[in-house]
N, C-alpha and C. Protein backbone atom coordinates (compact mmCIF):
# COMPACT_ATOMS: atom_id res chain seq x y z
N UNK A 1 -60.25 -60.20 18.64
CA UNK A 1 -60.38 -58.82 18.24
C UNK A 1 -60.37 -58.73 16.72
N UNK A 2 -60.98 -57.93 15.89
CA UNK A 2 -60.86 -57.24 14.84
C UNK A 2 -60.60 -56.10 14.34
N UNK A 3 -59.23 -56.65 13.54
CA UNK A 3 -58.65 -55.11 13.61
C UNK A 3 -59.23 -54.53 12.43
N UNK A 4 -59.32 -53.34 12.35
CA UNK A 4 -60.30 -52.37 10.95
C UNK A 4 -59.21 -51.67 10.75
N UNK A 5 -58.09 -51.09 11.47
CA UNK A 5 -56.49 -50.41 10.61
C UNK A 5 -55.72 -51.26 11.67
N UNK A 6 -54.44 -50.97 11.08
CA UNK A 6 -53.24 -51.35 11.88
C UNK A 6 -53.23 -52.80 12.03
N UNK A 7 -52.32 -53.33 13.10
CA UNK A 7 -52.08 -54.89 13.31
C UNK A 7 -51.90 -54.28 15.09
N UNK A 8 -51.65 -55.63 15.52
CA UNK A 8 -51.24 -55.81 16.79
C UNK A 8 -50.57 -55.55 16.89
N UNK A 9 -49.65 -55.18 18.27
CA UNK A 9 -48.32 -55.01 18.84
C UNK A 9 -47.29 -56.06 18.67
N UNK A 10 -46.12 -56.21 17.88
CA UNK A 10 -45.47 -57.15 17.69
C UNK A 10 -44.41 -58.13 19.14
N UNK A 11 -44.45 -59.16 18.93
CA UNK A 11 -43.71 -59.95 20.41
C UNK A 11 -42.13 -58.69 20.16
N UNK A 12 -41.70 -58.61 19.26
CA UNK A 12 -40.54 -58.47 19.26
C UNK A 12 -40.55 -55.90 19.79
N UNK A 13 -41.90 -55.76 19.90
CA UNK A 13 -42.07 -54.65 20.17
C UNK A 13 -42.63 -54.65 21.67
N UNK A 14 -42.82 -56.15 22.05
CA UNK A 14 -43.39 -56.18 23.43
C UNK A 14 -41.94 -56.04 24.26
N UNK A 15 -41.22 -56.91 23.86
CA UNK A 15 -40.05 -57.50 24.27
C UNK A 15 -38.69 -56.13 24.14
N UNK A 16 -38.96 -55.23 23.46
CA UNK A 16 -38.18 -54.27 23.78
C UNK A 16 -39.03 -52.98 24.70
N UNK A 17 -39.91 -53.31 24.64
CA UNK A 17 -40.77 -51.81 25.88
C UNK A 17 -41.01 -50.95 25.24
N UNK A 18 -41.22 -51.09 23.60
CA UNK A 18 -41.71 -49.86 22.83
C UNK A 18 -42.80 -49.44 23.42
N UNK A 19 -43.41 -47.80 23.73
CA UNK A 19 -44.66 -47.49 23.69
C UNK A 19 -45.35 -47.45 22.83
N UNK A 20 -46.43 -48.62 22.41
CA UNK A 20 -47.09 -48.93 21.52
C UNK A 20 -48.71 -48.94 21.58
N UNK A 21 -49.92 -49.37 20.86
CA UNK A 21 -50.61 -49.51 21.48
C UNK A 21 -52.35 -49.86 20.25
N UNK A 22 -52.52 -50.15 21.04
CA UNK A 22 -54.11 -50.81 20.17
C UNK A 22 -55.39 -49.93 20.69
N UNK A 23 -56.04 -48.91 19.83
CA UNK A 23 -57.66 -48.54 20.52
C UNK A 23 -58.43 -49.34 20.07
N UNK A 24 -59.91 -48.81 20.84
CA UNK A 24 -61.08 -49.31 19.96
C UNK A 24 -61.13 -47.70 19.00
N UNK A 25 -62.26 -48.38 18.13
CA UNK A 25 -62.47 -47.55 16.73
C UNK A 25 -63.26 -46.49 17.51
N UNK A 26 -63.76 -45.97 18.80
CA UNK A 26 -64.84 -45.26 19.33
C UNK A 26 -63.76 -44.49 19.85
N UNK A 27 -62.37 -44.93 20.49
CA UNK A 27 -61.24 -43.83 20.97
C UNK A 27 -60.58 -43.02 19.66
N UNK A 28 -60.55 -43.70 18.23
CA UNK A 28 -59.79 -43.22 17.44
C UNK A 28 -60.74 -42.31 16.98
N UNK A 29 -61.95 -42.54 16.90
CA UNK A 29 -62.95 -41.65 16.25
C UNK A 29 -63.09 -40.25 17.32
N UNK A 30 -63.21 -40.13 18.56
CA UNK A 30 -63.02 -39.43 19.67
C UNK A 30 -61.89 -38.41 19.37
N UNK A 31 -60.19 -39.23 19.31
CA UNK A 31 -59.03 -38.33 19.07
C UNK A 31 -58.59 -37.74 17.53
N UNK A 32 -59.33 -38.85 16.56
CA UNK A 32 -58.87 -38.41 15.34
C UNK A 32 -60.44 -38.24 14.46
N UNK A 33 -61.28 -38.20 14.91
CA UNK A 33 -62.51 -37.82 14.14
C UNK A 33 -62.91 -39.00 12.81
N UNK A 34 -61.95 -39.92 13.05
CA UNK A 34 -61.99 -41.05 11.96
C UNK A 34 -61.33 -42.57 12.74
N UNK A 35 -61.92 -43.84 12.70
CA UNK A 35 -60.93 -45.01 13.17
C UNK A 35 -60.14 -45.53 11.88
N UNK A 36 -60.47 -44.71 10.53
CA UNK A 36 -59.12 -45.51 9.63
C UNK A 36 -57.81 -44.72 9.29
N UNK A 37 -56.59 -45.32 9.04
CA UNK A 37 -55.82 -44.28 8.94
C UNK A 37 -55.08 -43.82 9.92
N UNK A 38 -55.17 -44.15 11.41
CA UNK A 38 -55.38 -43.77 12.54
C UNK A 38 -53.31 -44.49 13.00
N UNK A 39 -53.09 -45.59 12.11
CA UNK A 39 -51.94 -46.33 12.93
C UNK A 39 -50.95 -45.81 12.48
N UNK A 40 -49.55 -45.58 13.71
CA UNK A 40 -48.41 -44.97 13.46
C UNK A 40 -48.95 -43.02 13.85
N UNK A 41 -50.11 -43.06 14.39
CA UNK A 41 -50.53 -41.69 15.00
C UNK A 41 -49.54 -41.83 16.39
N UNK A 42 -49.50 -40.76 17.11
CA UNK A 42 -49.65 -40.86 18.28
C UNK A 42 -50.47 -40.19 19.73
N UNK A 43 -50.86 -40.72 20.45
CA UNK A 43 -51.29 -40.27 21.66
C UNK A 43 -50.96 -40.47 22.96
N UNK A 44 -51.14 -39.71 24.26
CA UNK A 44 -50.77 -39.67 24.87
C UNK A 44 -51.55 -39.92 26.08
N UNK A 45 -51.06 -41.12 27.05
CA UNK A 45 -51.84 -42.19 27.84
C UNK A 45 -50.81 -42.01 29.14
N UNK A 46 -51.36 -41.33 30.42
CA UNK A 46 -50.76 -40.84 31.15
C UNK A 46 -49.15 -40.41 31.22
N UNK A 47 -49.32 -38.99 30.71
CA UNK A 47 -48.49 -38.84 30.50
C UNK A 47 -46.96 -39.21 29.67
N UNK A 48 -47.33 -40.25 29.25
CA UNK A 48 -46.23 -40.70 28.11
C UNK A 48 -46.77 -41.10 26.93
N UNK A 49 -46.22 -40.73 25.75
CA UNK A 49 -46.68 -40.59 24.43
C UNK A 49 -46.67 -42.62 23.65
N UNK A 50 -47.35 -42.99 23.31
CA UNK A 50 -47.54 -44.23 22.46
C UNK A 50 -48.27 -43.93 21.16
N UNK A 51 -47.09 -44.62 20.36
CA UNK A 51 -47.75 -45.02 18.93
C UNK A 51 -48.70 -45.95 18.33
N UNK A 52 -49.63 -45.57 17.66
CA UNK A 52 -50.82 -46.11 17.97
C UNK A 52 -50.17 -47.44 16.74
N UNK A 53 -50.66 -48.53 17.10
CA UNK A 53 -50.09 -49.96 15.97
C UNK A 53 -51.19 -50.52 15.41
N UNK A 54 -52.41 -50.28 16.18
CA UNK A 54 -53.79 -50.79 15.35
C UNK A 54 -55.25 -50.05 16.18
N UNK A 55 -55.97 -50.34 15.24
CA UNK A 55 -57.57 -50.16 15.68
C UNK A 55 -58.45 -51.78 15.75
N UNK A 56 -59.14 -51.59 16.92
CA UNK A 56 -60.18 -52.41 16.68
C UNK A 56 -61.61 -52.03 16.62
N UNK A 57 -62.33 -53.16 16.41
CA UNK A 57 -63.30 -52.89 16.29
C UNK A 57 -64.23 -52.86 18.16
N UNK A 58 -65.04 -51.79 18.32
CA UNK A 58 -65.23 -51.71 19.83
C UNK A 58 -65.66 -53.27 20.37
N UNK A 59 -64.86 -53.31 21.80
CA UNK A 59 -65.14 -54.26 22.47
C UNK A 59 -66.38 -54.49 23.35
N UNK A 60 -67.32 -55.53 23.27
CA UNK A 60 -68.73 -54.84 24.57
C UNK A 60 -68.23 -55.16 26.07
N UNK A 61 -68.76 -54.42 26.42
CA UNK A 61 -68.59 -54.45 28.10
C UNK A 61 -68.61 -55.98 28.35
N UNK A 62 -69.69 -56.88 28.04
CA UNK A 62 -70.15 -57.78 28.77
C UNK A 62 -68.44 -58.52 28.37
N UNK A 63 -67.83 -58.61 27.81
CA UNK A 63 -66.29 -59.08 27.78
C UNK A 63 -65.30 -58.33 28.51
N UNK A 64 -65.60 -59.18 29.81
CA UNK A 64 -65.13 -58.69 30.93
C UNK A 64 -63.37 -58.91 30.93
N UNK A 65 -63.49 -60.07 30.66
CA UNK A 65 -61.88 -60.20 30.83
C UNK A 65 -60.91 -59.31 29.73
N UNK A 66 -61.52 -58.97 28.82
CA UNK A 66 -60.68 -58.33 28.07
C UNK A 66 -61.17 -56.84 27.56
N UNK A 67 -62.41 -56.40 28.13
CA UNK A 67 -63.01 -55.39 27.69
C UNK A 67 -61.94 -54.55 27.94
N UNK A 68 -61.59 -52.94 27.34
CA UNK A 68 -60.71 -52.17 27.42
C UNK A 68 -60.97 -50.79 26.29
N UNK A 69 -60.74 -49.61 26.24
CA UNK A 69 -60.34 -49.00 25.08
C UNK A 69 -59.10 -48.67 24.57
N UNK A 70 -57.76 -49.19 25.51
CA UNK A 70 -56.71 -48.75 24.89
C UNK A 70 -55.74 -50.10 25.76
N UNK A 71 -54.95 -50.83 24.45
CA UNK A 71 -53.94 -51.85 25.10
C UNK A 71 -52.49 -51.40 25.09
N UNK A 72 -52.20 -51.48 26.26
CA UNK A 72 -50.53 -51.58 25.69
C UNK A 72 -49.76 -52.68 26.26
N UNK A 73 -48.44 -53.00 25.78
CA UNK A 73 -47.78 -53.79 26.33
C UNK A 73 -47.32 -53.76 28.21
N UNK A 74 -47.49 -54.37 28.46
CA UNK A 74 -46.59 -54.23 30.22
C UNK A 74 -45.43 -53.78 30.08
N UNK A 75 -44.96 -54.24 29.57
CA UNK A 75 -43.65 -53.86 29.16
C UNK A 75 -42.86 -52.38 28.88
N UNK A 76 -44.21 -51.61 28.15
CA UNK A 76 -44.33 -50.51 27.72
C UNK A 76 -44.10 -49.38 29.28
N UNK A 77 -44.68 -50.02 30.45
CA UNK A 77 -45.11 -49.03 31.71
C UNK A 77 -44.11 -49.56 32.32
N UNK A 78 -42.68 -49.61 32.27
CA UNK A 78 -41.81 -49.84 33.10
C UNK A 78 -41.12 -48.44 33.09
N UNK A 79 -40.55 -48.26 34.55
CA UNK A 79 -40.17 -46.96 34.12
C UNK A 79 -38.58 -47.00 33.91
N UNK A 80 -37.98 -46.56 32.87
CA UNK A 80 -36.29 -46.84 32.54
C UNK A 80 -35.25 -45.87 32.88
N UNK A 81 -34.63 -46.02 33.68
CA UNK A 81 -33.08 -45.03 34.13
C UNK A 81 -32.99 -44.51 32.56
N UNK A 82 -32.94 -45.09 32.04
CA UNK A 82 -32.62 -43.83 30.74
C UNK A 82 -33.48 -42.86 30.05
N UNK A 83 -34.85 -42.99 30.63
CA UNK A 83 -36.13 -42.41 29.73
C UNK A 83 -36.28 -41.86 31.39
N UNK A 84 -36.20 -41.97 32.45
CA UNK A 84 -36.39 -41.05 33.69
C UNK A 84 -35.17 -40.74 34.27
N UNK A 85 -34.35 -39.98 34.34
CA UNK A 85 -33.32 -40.03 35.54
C UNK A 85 -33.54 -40.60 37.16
N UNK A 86 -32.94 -41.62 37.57
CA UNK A 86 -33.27 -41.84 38.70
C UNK A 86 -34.48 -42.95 38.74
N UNK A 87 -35.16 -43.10 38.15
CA UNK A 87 -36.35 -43.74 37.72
C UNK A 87 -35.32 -45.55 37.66
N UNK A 88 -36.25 -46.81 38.40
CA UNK A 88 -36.19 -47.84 38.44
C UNK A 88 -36.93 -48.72 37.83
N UNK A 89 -37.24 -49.80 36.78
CA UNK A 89 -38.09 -50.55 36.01
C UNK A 89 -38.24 -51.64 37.86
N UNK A 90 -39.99 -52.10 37.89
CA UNK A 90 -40.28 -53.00 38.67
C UNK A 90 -39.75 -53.99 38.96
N UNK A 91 -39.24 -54.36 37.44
CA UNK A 91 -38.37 -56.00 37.86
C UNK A 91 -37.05 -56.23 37.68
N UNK A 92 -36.65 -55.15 37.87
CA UNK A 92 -35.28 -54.80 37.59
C UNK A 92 -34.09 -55.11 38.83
C-alpha cells in the first residue's frame, strides 16, 4: 500500500482494540472532499466511530486478497463489557 497522509495502524494500537483505521484516497475524498489532511479525522463504520490513522492510495479490484476501502484492526470489532453493557468480546 501507499500511504499519501497518515501511517498505518500501530501493533501496539492493534493490540489494545483502538478504533482505528486506514481508507482509500476515493473514501476520504467522498467524506472529506479532500484525501490529504484527512488522519486523526473521524468516521463512522457501522455504527461505531474510528479514527482515521492513514490514507492510501486506491486499491484495484483485480487485488483480490486485499482489495478494500476501509481497514481496521480485528481487534477493533470486538465487542467490550465496558464500551456495551452486557456485551461479550468473541474470544473472551
Amino acid at each position: 500500500f501507499s500511504f499519501i497522509d497518515g501511517k498505518p495502524y500501530s501493533d501496539a494500537e492493534v493490540k489494545s482494540g483502538l478504533p482505528v483505521a486506514v481508507i482509500t484516497e476515493s473514501v476520504a475524498r467522498l467524506l472529506f472532499g479532500t484525501s490529504h489532511q484527512v488522519s486523526g479525522k473521524e468516521i463512522l463504520v457501522n455504527d461505531a466511530v474510528y479514527r482515521i490513522s492513514g490514507v492510501v492510495k486506491d486499491v484495484s479490484s483485480m487485488a483480490s486478497t486485499a482489495y478494500a476501502q476501509i481497514w481496521v484492526p480485528y481487534s477493533s470489532t470486538i465487542l467490550r463489557e465496558e464500551t456495551i453493557p452486557g456485551a461479550t468480546g468473541l474470544w473472551e
